[in-house]
N, C-alpha and C. Protein backbone atom coordinates (compact mmCIF):
# COMPACT_ATOMS: atom_id res chain seq x y z
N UNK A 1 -124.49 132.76 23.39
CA UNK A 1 -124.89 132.72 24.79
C UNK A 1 -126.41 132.86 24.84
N UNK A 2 -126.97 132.04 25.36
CA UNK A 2 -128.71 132.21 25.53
C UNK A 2 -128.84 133.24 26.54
N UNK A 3 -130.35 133.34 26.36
CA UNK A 3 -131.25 134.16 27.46
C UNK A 3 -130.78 133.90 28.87
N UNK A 4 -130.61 132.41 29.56
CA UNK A 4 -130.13 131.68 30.31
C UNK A 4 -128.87 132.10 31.69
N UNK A 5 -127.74 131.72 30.51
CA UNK A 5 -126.83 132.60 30.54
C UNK A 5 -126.24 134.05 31.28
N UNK A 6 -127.24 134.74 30.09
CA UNK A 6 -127.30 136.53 30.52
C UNK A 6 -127.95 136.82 31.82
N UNK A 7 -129.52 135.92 31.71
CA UNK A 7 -129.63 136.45 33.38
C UNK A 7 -128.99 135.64 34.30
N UNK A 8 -128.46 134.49 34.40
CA UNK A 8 -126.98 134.38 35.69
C UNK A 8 -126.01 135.14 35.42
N UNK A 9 -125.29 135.79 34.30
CA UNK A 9 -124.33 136.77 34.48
C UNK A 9 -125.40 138.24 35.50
N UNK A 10 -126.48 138.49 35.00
CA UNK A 10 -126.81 139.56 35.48
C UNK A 10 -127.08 139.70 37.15
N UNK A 11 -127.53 138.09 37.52
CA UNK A 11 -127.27 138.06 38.48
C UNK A 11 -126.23 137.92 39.50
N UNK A 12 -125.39 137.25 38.88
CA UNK A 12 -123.96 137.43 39.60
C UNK A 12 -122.78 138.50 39.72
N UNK A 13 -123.77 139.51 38.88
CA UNK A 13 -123.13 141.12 38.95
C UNK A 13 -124.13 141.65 39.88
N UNK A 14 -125.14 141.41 40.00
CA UNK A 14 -125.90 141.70 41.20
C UNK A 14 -126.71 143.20 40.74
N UNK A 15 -127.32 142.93 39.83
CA UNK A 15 -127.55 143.86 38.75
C UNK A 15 -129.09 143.63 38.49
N UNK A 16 -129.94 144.42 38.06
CA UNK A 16 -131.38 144.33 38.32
C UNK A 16 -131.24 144.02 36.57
N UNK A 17 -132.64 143.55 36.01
CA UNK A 17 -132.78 143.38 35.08
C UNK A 17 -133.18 144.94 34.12
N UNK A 18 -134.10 145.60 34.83
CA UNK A 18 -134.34 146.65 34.77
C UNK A 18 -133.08 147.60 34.08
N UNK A 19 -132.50 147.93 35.08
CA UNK A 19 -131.18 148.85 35.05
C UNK A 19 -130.58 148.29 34.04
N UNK A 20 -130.24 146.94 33.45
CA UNK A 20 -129.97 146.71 31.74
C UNK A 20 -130.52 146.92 31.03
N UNK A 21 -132.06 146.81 31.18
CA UNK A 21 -133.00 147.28 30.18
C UNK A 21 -132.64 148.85 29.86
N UNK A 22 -132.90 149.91 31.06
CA UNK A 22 -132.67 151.16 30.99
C UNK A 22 -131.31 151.63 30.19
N UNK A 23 -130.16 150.82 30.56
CA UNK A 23 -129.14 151.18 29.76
C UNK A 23 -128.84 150.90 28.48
N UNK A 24 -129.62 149.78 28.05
CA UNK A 24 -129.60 149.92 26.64
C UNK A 24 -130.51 150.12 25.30
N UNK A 25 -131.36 150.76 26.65
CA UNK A 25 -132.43 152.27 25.79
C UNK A 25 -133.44 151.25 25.64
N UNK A 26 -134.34 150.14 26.25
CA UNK A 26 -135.30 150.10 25.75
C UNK A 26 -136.28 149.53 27.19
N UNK A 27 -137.58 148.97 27.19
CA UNK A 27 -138.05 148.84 28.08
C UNK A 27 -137.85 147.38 28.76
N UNK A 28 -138.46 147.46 30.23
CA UNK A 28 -137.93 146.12 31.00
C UNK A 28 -138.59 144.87 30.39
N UNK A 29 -139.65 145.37 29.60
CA UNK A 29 -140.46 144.01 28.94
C UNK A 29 -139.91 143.77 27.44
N UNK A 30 -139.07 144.32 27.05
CA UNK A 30 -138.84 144.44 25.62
C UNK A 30 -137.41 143.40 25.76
N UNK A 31 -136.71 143.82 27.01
CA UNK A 31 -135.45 142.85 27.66
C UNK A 31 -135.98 141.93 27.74
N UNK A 32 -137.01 141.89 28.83
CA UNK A 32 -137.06 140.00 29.27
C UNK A 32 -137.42 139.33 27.77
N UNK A 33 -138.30 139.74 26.90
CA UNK A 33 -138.81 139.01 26.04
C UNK A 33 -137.14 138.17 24.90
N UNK A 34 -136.63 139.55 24.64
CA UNK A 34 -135.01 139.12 24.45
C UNK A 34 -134.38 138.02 24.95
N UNK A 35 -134.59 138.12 25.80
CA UNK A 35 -133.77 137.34 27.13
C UNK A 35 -134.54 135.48 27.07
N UNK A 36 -135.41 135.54 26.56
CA UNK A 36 -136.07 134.20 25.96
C UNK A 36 -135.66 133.41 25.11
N UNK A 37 -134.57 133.84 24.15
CA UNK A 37 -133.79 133.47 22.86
C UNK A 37 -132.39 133.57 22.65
N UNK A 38 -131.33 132.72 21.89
CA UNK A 38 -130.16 133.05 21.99
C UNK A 38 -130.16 134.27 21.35
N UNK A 39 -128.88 134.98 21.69
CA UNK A 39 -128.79 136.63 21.53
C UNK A 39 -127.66 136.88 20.39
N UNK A 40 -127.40 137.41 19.34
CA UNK A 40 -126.35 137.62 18.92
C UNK A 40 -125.12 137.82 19.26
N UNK A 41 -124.14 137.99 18.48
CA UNK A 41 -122.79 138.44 18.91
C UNK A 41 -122.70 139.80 19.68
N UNK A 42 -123.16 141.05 18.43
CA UNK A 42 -122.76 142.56 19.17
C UNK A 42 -123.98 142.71 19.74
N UNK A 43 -125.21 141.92 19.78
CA UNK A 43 -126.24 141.87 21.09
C UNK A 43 -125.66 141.82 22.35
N UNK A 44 -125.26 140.74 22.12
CA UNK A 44 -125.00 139.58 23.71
C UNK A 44 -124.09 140.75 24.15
N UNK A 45 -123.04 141.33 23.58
CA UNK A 45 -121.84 142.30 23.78
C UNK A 45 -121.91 143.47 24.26
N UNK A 46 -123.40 143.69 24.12
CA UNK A 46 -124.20 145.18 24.33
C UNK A 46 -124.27 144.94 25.68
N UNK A 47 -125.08 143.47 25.65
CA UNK A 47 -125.75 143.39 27.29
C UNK A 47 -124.65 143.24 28.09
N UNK A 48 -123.28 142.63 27.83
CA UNK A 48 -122.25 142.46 29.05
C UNK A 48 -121.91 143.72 29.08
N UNK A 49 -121.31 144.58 28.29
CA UNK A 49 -120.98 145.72 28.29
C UNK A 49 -121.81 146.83 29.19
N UNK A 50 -122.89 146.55 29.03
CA UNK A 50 -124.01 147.15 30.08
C UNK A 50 -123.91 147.04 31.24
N UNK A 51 -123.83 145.67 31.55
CA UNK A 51 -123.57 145.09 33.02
C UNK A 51 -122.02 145.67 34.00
N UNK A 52 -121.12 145.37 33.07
CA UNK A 52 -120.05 145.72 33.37
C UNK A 52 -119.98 147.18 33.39
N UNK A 53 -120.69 148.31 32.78
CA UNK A 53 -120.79 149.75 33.48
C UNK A 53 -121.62 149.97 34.52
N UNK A 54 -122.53 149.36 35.05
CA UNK A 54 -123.23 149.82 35.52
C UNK A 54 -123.05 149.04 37.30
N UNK A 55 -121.80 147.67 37.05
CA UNK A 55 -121.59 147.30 38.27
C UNK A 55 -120.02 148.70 38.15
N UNK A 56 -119.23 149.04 37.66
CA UNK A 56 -118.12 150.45 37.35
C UNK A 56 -118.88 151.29 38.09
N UNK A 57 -120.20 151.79 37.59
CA UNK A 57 -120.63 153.01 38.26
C UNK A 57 -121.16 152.76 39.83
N UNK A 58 -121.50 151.73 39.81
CA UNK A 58 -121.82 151.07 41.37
C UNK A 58 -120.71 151.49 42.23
N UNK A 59 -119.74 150.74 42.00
CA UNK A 59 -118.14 150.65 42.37
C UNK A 59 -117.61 152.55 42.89
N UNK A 60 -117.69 153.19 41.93
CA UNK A 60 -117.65 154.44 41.80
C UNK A 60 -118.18 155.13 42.87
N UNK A 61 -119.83 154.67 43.24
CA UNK A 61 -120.70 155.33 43.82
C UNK A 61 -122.16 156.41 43.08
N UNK A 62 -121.78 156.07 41.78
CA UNK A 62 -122.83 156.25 41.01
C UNK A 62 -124.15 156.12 41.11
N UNK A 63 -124.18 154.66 41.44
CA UNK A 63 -125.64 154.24 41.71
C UNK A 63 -125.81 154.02 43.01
């Protein structure tokens, strides 16, 4: 899955880019630059996995 990809999933979770960056411990410029290149397997897996808790904790009332 490319860079591409990840940010229309991130957007269609309605999900800041940021708040993925934050959740998977590193900074918002260290993501986008990521986000420029296809991503690995347990990469790419990190970032849905991210997305998908953090629209959970939304849901919840978390965020």
């Amino acid at each position: 899955m490319c860079g591409n990809q990840l940010k229309q999933a991130i957007r269609e979770a309605g999900v800041c880019q940021w708040q993925v960056a934050e959740r998977l411990g590193m900074s918002e410029f260290t993501f986008s630059r990521k986000l420029r290149h296809e991503l690995a397997g347990e990469e790419r897996e990190k970032v849905l996995a991210a997305i998908d808790q953090i629209v959970a904790e939304r849901e919840k009332g978390g965020i």
